[in-house]
N, C-alpha and C. Protein backbone atom coordinates (compact mmCIF):
# COMPACT_ATOMS: atom_id res chain seq x y z
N UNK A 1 5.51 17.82 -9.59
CA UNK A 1 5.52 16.58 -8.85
C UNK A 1 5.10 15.42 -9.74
N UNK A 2 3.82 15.70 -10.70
CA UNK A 2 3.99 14.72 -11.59
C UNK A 2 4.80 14.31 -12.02
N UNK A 3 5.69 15.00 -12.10
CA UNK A 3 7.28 14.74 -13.47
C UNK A 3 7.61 13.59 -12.49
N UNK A 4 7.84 13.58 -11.46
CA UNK A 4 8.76 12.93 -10.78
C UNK A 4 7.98 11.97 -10.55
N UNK A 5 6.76 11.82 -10.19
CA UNK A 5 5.81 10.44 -9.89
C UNK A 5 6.22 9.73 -11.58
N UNK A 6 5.96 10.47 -12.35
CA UNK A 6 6.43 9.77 -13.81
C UNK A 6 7.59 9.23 -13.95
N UNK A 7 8.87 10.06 -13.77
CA UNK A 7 10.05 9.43 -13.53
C UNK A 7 10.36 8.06 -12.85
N UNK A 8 9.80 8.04 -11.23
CA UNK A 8 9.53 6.97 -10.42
C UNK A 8 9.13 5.79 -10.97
N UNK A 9 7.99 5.55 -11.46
CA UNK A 9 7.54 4.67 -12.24
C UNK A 9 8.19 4.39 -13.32
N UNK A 10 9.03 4.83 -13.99
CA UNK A 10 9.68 4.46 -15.45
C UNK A 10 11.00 3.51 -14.69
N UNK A 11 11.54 4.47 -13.76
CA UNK A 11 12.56 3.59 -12.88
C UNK A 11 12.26 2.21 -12.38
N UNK A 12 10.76 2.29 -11.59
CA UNK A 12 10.36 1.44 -11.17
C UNK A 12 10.13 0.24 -12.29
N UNK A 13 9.70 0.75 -13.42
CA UNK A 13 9.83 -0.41 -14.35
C UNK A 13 10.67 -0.99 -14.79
N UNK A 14 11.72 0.09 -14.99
CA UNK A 14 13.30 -0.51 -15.61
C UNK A 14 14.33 -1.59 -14.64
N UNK A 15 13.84 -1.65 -13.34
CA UNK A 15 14.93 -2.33 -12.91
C UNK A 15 15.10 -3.95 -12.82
N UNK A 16 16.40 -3.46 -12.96
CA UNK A 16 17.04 -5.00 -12.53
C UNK A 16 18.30 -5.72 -11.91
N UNK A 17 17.97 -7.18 -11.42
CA UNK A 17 19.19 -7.08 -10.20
C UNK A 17 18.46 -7.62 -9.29
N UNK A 18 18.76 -7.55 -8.48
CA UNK A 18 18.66 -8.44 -6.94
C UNK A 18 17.50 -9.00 -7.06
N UNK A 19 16.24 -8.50 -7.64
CA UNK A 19 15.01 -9.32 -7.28
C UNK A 19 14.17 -8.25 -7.52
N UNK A 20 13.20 -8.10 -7.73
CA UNK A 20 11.55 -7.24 -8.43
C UNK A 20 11.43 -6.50 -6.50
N UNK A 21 11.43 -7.03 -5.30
CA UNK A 21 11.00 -6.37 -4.36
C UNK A 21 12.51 -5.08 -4.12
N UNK A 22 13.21 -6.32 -3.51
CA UNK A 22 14.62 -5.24 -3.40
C UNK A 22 15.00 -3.88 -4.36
N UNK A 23 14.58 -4.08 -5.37
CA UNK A 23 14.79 -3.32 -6.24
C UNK A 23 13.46 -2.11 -6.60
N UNK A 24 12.37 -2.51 -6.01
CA UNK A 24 11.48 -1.63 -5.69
C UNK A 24 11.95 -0.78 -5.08
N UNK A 25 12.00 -1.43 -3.39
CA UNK A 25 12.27 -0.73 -1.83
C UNK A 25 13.68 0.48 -2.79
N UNK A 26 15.01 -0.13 -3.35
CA UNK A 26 15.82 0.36 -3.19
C UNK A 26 15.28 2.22 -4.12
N UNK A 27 14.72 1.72 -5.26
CA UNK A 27 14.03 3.44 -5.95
C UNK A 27 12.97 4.01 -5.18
N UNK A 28 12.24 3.34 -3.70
CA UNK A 28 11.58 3.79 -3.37
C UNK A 28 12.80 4.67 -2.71
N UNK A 29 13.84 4.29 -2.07
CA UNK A 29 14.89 4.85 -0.96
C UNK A 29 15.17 5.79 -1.94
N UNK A 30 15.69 5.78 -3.40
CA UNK A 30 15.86 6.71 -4.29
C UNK A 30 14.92 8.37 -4.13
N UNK A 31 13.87 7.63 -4.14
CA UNK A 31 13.08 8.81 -4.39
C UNK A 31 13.11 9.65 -3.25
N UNK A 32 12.93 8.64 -1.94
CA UNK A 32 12.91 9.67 -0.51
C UNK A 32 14.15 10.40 -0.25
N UNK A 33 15.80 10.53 -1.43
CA UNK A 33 16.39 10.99 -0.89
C UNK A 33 16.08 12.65 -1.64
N UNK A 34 15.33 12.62 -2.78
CA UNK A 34 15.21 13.46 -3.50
C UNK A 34 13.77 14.28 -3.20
N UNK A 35 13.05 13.53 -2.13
CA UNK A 35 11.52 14.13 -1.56
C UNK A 35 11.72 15.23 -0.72
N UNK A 36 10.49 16.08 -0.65
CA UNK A 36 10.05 16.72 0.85
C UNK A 36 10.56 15.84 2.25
N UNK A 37 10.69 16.55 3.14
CA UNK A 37 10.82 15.15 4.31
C UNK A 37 9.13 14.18 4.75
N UNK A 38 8.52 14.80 4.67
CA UNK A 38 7.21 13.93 4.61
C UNK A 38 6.86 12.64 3.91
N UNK A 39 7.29 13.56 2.32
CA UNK A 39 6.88 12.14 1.69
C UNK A 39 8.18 11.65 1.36
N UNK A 40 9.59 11.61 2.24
CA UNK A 40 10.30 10.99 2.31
C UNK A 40 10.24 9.73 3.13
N UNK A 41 9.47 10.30 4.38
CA UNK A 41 8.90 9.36 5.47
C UNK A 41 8.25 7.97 4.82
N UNK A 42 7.16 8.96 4.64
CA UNK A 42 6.49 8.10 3.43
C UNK A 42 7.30 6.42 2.36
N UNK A 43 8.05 7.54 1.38
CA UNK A 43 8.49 6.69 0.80
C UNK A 43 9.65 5.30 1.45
N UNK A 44 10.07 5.99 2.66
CA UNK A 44 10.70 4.96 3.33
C UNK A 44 10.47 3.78 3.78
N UNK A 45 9.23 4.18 4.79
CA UNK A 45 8.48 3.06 5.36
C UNK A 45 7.87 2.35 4.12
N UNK A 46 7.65 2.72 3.06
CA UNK A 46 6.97 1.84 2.16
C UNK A 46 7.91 1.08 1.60
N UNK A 47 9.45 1.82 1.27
CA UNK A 47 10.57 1.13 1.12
C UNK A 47 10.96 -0.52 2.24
N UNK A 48 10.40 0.15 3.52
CA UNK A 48 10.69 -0.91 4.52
C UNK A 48 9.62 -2.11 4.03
N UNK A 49 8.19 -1.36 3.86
CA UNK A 49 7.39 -2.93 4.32
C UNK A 49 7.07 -3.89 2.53
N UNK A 50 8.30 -3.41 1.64
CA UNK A 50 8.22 -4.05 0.00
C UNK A 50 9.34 -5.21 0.75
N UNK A 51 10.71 -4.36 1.13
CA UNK A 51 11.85 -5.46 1.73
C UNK A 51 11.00 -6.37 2.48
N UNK A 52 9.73 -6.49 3.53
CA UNK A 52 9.33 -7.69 4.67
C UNK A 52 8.64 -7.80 3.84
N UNK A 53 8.03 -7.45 2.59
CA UNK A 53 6.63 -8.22 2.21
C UNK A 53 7.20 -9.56 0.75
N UNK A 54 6.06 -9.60 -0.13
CA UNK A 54 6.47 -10.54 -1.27
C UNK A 54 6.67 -9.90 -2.42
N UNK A 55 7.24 -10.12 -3.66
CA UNK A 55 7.34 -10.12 -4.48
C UNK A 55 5.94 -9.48 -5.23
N UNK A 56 5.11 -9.58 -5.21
CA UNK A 56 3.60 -10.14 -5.66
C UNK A 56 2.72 -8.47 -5.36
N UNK A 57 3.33 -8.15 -4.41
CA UNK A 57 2.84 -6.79 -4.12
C UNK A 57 3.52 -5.20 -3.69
N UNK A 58 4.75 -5.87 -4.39
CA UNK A 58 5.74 -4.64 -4.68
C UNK A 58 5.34 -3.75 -5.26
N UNK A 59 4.79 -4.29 -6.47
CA UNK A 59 4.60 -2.94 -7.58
C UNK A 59 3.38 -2.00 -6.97
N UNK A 60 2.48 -2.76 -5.96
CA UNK A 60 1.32 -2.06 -5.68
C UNK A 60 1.60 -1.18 -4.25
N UNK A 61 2.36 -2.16 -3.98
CA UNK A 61 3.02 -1.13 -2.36
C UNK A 61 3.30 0.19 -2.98
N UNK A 62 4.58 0.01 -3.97
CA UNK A 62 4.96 1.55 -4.49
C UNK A 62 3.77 2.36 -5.21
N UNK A 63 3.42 2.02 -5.82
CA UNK A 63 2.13 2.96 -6.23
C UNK A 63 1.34 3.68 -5.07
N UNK A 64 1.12 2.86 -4.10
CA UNK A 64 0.40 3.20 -3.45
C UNK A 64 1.11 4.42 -2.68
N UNK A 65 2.16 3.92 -2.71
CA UNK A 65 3.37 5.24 -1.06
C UNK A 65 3.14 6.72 -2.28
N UNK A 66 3.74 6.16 -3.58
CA UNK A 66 3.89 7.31 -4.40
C UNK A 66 2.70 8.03 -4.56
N UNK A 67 1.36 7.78 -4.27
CA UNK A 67 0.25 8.77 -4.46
C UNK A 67 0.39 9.49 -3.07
N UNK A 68 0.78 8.49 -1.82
CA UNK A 68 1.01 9.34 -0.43
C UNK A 68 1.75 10.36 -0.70
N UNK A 69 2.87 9.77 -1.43
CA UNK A 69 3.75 11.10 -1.03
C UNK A 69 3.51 12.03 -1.82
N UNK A 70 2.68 12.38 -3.12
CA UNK A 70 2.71 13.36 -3.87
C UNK A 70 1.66 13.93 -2.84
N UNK A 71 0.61 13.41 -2.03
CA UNK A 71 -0.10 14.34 -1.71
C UNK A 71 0.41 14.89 -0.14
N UNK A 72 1.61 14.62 0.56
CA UNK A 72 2.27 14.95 1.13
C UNK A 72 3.05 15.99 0.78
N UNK A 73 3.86 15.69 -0.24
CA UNK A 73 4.60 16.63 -0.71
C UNK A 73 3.92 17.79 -1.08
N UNK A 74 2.73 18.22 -1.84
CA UNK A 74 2.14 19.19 -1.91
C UNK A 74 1.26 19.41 -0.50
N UNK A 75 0.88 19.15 0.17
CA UNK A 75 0.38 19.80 1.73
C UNK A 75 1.72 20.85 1.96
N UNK A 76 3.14 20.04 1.90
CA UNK A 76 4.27 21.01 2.57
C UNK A 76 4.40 22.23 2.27
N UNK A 77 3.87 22.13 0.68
CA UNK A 77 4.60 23.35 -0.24
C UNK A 77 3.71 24.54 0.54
């Protein structure tokens, strides 16, 4: 699961295009298609509230869902 919290973040850094939030939400949607369903949940709704929120706290929204969901994802296993 690390690998993939690592992956996430490299993505999350690399993008570009529509705007720093949109482009969060959209690798957050990335990741939940490739998650557990939990921390798919997870990564969704966090996907949702980067799209209503600002710019300014994108990067910390995702950090934050991505520690949810790793510790989601391992409860499932």
């Amino acid at each position: 699961m690390k690998a993939a919290l690592t992956f996430l973040t490299l993505l999350l850094a690399g993008c570009g295009g529509s705007g720093p939030a949109e482009n969060t939400a959209a690798q957050l949607d990335n990741a939940a298609e490739q998650s557990t369903p939990g921390a798919a949940e997870v990564l969704e709704n966090a996907a949702d509230r980067v799209r209503e929120g600002d710019d300014a706290n994108a990067a910390a929204e995702a950090n934050q869902a991505m520690n949810q969901a790793a510790n989601v994802a391992a409860s499932e296993r």
